[in-house]
N, C-alpha and C. Protein backbone atom coordinates (compact mmCIF):
# COMPACT_ATOMS: atom_id res chain seq x y z
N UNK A 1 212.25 32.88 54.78
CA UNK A 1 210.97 33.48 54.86
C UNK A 1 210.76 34.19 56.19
N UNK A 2 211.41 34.08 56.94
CA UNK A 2 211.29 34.28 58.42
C UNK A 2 211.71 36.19 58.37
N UNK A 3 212.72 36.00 57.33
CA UNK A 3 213.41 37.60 57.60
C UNK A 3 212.29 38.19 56.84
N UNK A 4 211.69 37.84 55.48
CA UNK A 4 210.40 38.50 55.26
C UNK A 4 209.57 38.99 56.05
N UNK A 5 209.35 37.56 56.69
CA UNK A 5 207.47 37.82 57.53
C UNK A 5 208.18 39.12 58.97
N UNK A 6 209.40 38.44 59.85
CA UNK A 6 209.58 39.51 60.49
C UNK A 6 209.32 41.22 59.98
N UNK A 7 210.32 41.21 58.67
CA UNK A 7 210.08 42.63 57.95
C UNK A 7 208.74 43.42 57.79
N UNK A 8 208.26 42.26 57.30
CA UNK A 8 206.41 43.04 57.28
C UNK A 8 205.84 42.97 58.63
N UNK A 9 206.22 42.49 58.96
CA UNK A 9 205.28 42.72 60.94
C UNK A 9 206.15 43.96 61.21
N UNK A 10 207.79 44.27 61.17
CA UNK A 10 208.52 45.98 61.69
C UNK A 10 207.37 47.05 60.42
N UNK A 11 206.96 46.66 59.24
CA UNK A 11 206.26 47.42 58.70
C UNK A 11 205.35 47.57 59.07
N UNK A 12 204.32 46.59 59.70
CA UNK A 12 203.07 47.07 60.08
C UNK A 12 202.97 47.64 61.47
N UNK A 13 203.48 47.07 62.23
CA UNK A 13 204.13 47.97 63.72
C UNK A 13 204.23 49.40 63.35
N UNK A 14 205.32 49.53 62.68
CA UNK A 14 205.74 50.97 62.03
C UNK A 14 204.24 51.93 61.87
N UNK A 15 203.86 51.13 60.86
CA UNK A 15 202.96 51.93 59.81
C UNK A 15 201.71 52.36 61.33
N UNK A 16 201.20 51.21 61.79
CA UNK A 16 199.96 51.08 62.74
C UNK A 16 200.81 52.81 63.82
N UNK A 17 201.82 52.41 63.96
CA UNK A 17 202.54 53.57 65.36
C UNK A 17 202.40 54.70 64.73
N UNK A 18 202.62 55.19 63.36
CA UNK A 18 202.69 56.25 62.86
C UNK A 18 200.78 56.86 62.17
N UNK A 19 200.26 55.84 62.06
CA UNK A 19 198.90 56.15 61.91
C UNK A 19 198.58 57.03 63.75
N UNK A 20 198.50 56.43 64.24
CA UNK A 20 198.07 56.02 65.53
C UNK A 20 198.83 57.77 66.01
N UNK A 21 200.32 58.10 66.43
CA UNK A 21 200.62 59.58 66.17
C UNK A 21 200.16 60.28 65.41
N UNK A 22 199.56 60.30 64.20
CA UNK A 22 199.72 61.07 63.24
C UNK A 22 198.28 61.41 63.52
N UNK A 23 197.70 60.44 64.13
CA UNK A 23 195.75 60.42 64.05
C UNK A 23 195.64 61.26 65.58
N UNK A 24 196.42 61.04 66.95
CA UNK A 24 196.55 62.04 67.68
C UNK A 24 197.08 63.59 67.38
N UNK A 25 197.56 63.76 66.23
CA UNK A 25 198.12 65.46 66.02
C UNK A 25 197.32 66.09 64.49
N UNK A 26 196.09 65.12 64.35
CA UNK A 26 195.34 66.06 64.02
C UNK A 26 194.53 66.61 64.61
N UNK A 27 194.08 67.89 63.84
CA UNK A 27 193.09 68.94 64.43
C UNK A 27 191.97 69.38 63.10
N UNK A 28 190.86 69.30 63.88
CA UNK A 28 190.27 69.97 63.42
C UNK A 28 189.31 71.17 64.03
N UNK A 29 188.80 71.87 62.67
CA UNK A 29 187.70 73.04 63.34
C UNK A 29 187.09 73.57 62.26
N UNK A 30 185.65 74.00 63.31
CA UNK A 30 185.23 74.86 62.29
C UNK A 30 185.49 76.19 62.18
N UNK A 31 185.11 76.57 61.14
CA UNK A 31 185.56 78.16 60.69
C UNK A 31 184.11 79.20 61.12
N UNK A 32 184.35 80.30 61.59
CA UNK A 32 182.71 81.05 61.98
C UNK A 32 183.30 82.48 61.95
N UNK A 33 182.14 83.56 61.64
CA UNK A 33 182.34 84.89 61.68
C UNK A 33 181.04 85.00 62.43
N UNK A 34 181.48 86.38 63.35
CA UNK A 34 180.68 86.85 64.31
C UNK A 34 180.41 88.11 63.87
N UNK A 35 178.98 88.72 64.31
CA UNK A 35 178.61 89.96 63.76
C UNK A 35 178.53 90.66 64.80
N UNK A 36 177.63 91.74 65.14
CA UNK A 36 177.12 92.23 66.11
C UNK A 36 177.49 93.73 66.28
N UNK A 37 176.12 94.49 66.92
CA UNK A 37 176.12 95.81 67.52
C UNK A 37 176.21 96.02 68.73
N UNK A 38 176.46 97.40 69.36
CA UNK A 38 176.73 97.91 70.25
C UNK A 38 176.16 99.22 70.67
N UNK A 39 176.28 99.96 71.69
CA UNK A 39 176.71 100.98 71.65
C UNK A 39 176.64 101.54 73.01
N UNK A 40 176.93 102.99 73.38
CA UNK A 40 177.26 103.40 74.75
C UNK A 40 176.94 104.98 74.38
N UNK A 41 176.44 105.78 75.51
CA UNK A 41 175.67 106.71 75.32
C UNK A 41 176.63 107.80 76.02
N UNK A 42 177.03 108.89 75.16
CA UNK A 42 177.93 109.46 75.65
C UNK A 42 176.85 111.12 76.30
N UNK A 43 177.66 111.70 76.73
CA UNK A 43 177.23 112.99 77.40
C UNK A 43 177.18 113.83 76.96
N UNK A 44 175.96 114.78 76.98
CA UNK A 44 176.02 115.99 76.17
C UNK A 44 177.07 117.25 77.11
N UNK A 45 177.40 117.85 76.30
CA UNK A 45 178.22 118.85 76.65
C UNK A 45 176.83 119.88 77.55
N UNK A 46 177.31 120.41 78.90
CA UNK A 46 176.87 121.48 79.60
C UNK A 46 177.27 122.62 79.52
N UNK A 47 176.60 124.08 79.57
CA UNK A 47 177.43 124.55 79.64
C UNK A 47 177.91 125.64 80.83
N UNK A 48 179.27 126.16 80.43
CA UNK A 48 179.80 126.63 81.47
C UNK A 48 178.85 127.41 82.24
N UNK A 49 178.59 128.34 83.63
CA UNK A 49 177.94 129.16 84.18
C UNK A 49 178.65 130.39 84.40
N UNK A 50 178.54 131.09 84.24
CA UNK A 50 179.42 132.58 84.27
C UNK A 50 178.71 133.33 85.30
N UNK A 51 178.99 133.59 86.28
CA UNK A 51 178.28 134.80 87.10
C UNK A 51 179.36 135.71 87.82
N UNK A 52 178.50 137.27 87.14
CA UNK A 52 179.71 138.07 87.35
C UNK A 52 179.22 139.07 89.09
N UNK A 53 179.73 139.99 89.47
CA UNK A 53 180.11 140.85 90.41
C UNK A 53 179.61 142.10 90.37
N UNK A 54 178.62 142.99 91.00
CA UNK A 54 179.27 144.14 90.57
C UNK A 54 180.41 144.93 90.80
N UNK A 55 180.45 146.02 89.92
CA UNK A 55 181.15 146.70 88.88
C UNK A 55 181.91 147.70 90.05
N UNK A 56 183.03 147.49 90.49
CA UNK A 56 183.68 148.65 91.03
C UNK A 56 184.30 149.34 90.54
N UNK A 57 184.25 151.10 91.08
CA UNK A 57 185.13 152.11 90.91
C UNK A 57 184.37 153.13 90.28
N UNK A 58 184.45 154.08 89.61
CA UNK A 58 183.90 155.73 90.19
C UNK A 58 182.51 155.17 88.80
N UNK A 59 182.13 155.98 88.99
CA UNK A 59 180.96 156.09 88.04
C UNK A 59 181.45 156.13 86.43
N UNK A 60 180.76 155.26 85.19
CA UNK A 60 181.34 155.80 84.05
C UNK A 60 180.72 157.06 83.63
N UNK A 61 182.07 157.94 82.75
CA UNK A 61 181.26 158.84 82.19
C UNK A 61 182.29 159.50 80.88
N UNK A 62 181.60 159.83 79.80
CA UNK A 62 182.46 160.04 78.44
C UNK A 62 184.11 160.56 78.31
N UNK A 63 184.99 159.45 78.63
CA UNK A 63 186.15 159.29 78.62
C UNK A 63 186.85 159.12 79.91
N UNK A 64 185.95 158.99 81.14
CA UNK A 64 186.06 159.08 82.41
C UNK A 64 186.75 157.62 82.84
N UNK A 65 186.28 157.38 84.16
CA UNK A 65 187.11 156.36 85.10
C UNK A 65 186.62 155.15 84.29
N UNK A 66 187.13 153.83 84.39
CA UNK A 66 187.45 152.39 84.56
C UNK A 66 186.49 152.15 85.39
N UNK A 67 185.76 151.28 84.83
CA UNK A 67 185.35 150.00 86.05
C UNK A 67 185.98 148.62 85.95
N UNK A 68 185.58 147.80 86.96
CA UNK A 68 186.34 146.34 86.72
C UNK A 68 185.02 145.54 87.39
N UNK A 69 184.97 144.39 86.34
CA UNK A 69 184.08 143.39 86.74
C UNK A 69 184.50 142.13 87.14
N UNK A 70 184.40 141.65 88.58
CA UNK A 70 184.86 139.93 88.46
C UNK A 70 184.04 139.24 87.95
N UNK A 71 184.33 138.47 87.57
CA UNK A 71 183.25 136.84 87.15
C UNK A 71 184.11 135.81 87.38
N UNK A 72 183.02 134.58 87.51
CA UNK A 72 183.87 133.16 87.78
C UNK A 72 182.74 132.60 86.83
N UNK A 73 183.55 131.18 86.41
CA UNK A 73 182.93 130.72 84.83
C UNK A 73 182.98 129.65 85.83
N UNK A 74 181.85 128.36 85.76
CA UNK A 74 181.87 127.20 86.50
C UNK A 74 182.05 126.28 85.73
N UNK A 75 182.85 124.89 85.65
CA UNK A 75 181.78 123.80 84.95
C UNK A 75 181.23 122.99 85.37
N UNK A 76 180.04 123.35 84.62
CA UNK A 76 178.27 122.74 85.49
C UNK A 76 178.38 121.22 85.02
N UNK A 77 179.02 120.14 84.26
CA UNK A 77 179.30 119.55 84.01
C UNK A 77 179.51 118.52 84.52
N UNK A 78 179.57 116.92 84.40
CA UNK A 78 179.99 115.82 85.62
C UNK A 78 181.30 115.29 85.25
N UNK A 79 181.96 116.08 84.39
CA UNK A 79 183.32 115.78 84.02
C UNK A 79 184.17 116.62 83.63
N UNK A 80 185.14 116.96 83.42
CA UNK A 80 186.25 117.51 82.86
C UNK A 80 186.17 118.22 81.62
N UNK A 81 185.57 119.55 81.74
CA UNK A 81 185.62 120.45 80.23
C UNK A 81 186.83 121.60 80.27
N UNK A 82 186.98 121.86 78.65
CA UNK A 82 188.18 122.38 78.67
C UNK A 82 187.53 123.81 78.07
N UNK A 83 187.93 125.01 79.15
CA UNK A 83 187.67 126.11 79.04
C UNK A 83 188.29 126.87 78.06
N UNK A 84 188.27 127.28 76.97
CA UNK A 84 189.12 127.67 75.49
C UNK A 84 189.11 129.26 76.05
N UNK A 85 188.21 129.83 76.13
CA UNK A 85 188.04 131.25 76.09
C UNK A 85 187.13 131.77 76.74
N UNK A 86 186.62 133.03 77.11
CA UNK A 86 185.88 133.80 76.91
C UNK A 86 185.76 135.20 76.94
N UNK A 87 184.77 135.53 76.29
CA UNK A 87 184.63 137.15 75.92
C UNK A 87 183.32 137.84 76.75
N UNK A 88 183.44 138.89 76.28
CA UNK A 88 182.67 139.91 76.90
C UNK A 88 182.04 141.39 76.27
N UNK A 89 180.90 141.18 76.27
CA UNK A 89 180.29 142.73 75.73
C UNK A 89 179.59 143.41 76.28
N UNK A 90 179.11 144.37 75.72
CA UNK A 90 177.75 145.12 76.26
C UNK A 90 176.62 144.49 75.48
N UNK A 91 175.89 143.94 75.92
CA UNK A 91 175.04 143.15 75.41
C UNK A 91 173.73 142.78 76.49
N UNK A 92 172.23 142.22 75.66
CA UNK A 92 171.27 141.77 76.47
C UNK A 92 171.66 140.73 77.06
N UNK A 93 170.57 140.23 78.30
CA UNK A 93 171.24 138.95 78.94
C UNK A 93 171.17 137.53 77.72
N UNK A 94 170.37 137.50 76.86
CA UNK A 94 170.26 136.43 75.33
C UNK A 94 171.47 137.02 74.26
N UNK A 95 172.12 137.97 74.83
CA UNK A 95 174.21 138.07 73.67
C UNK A 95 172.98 139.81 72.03
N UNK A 96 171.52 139.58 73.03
CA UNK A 96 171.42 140.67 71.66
C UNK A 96 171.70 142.06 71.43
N UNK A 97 171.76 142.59 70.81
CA UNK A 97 172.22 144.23 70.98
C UNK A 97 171.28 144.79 72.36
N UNK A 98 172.04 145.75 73.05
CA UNK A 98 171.24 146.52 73.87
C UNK A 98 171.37 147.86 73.55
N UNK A 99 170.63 148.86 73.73
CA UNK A 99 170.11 150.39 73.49
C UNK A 99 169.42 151.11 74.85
N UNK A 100 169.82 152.36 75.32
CA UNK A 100 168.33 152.89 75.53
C UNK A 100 168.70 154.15 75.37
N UNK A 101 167.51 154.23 74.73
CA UNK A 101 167.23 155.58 74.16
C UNK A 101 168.54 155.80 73.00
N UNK A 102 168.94 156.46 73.04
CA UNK A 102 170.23 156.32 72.14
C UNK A 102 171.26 156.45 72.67
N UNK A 103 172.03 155.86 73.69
CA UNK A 103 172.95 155.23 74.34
C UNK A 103 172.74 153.69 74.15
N UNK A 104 174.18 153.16 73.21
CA UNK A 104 173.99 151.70 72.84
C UNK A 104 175.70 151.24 73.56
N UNK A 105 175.50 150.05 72.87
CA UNK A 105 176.57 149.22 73.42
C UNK A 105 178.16 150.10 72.54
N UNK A 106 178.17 151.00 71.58
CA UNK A 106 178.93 151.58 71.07
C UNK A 106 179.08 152.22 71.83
N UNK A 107 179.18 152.84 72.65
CA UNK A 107 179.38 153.84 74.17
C UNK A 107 180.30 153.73 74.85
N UNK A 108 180.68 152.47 74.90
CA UNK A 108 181.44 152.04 75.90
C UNK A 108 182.52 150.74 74.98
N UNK A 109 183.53 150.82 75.74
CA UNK A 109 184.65 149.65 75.66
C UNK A 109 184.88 148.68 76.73
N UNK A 110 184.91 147.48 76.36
CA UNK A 110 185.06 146.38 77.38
C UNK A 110 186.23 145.73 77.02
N UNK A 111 187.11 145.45 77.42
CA UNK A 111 188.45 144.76 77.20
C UNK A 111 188.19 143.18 77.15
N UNK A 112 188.78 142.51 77.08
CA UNK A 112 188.69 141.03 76.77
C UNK A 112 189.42 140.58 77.95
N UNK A 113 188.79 139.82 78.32
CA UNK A 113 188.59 139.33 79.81
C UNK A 113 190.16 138.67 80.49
N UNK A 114 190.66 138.73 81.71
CA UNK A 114 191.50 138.31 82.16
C UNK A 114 191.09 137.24 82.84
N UNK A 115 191.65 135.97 82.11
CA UNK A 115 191.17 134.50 83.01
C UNK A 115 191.73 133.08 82.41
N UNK A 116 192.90 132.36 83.54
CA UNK A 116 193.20 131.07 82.84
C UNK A 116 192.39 130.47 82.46
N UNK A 117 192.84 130.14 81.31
CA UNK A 117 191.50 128.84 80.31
C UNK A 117 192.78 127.50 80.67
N UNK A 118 192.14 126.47 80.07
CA UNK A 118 192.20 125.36 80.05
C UNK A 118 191.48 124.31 81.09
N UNK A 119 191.74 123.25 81.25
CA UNK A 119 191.23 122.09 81.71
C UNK A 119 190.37 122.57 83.33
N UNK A 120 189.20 122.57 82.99
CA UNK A 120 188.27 122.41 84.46
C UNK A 120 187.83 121.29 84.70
N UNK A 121 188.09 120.59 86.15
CA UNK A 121 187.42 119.69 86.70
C UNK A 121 185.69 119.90 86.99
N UNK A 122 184.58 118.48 86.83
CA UNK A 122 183.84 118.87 87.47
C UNK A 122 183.42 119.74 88.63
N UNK A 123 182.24 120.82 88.51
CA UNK A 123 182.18 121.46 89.76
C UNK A 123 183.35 122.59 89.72
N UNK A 124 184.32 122.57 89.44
CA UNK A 124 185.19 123.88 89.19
C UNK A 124 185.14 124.72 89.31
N UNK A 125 185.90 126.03 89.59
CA UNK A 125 185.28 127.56 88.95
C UNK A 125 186.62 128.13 88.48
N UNK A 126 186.87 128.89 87.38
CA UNK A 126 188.21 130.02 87.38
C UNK A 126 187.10 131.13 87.21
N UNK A 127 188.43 131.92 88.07
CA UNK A 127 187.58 133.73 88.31
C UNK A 127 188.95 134.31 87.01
N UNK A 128 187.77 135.61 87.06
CA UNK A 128 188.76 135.98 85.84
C UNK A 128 187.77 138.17 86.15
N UNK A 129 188.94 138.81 85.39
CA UNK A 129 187.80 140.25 85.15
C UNK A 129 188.15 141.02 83.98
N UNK A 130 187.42 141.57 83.92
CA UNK A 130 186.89 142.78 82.45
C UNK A 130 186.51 143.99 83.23
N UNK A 131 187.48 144.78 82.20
CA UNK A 131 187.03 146.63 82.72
C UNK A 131 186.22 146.87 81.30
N UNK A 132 185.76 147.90 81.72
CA UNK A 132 184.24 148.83 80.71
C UNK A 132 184.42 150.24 81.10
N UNK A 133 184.85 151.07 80.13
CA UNK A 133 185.43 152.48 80.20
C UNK A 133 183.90 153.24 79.03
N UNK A 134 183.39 154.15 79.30
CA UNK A 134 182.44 154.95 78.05
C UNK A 134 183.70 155.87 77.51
N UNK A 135 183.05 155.78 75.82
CA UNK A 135 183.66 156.54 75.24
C UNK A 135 183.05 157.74 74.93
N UNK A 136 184.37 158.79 74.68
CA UNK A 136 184.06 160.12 74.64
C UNK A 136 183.98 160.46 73.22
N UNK A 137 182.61 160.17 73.09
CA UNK A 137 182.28 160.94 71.19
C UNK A 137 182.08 162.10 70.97
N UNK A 138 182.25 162.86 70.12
CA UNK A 138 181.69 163.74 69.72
C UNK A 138 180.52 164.15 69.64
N UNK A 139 179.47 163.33 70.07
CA UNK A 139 178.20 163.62 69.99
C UNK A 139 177.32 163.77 71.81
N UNK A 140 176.31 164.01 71.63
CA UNK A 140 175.64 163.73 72.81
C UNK A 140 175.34 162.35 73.46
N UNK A 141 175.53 162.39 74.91
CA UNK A 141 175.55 161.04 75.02
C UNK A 141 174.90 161.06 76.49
N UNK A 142 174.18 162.02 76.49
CA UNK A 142 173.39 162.40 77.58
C UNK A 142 172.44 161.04 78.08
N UNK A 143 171.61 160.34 77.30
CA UNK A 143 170.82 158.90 77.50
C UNK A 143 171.68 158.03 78.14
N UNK A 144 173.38 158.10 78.24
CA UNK A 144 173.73 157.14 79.09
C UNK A 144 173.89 157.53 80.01
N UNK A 145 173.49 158.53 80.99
CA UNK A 145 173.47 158.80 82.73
C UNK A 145 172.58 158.48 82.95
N UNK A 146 172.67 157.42 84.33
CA UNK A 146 172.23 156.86 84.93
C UNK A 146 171.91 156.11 84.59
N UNK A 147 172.09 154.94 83.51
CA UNK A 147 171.82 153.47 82.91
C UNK A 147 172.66 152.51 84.00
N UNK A 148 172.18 151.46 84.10
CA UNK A 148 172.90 150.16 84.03
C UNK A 148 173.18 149.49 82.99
N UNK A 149 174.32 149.58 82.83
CA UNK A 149 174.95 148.79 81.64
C UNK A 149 174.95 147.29 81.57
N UNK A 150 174.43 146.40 80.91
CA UNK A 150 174.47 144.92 80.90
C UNK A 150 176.05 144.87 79.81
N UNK A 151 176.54 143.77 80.75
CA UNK A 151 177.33 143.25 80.42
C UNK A 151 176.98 141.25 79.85
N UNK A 152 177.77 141.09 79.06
CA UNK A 152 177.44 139.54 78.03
C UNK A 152 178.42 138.69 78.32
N UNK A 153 178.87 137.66 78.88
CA UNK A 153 179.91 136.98 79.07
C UNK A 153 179.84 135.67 78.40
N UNK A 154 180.36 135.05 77.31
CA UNK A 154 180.43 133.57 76.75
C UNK A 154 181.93 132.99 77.21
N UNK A 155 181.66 131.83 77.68
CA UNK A 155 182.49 130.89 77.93
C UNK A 155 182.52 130.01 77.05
N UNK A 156 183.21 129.57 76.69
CA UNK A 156 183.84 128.47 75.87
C UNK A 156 184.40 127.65 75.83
């Protein structure tokens, strides 16, 4: 009886040691989902500032001399905008048709502007220029002597 009773005491030893591990390597937890909003307020786009120069070289006149305009495009911006393009017309200072008298923005040719685009730092400027030649029509074009011609510049 002795090898019995020993046997069941190595069983309950056993059993008690393996409860006893088995009860240290559990885990538990609870399970949870989290919701929630946010948000962060981003910057409106500024835009570029264009201010041009006047216009050197002889006077225009129907098929006559070249002028050339500098401009520098800024960005007015507190960060890093990327300059794509810009153009140039004869136009009001609001991009609308201009006239006088009957001398219009058809009068004249403006070339498309010479100026690296891409990446401007805040505060920035690239200079860039545009010539404006009058054309020689067939018609009278007497209303454009002595005009100032507005020129339109968009940056982009």
């Amino acid at each position: 009886m002795s090898k019995v009773a020993g046997r069941k005491k190595r069983i309950i030893i056993t059993t008690a040691a393996m409860v006893a591990i088995g009860g240290g390597a559990a885990f538990a937890y609870w399970s949870a989902v989290g919701v929630g909003t946010g948000a962060a307020t981003a910057g409106q786009t500024v835009a570029f500032k264009v201010l041009s120069s006047p216009a050197t070289g002889d006077a225009l006149s129907p098929g006559g001399p070249i002028q050339t305009v500098a401009f520098t495009v800024k960005n007015e911006n507190t960060g890093s905008q990327n300059l794509a393009s810009v153009t140039a017309k004869v136009a009001k200072a609001d991009g609308t048709d201009w006239v006088s008298g009957t001398c219009s923005a058809a009068d004249f040719t403006v070339t498309s502007p010479s100026i690296a685009t891409g990446q401007l730092a805040a505060g920035a400027t690239a200079s860039g220029t545009v010539t404006i030649q009058m054309v020689n029509k067939a018609a009278n074009q007497d209303d454009c002597q002595g005009v100032t011609v507005p020129l339109y510049f968009e940056a982009k």
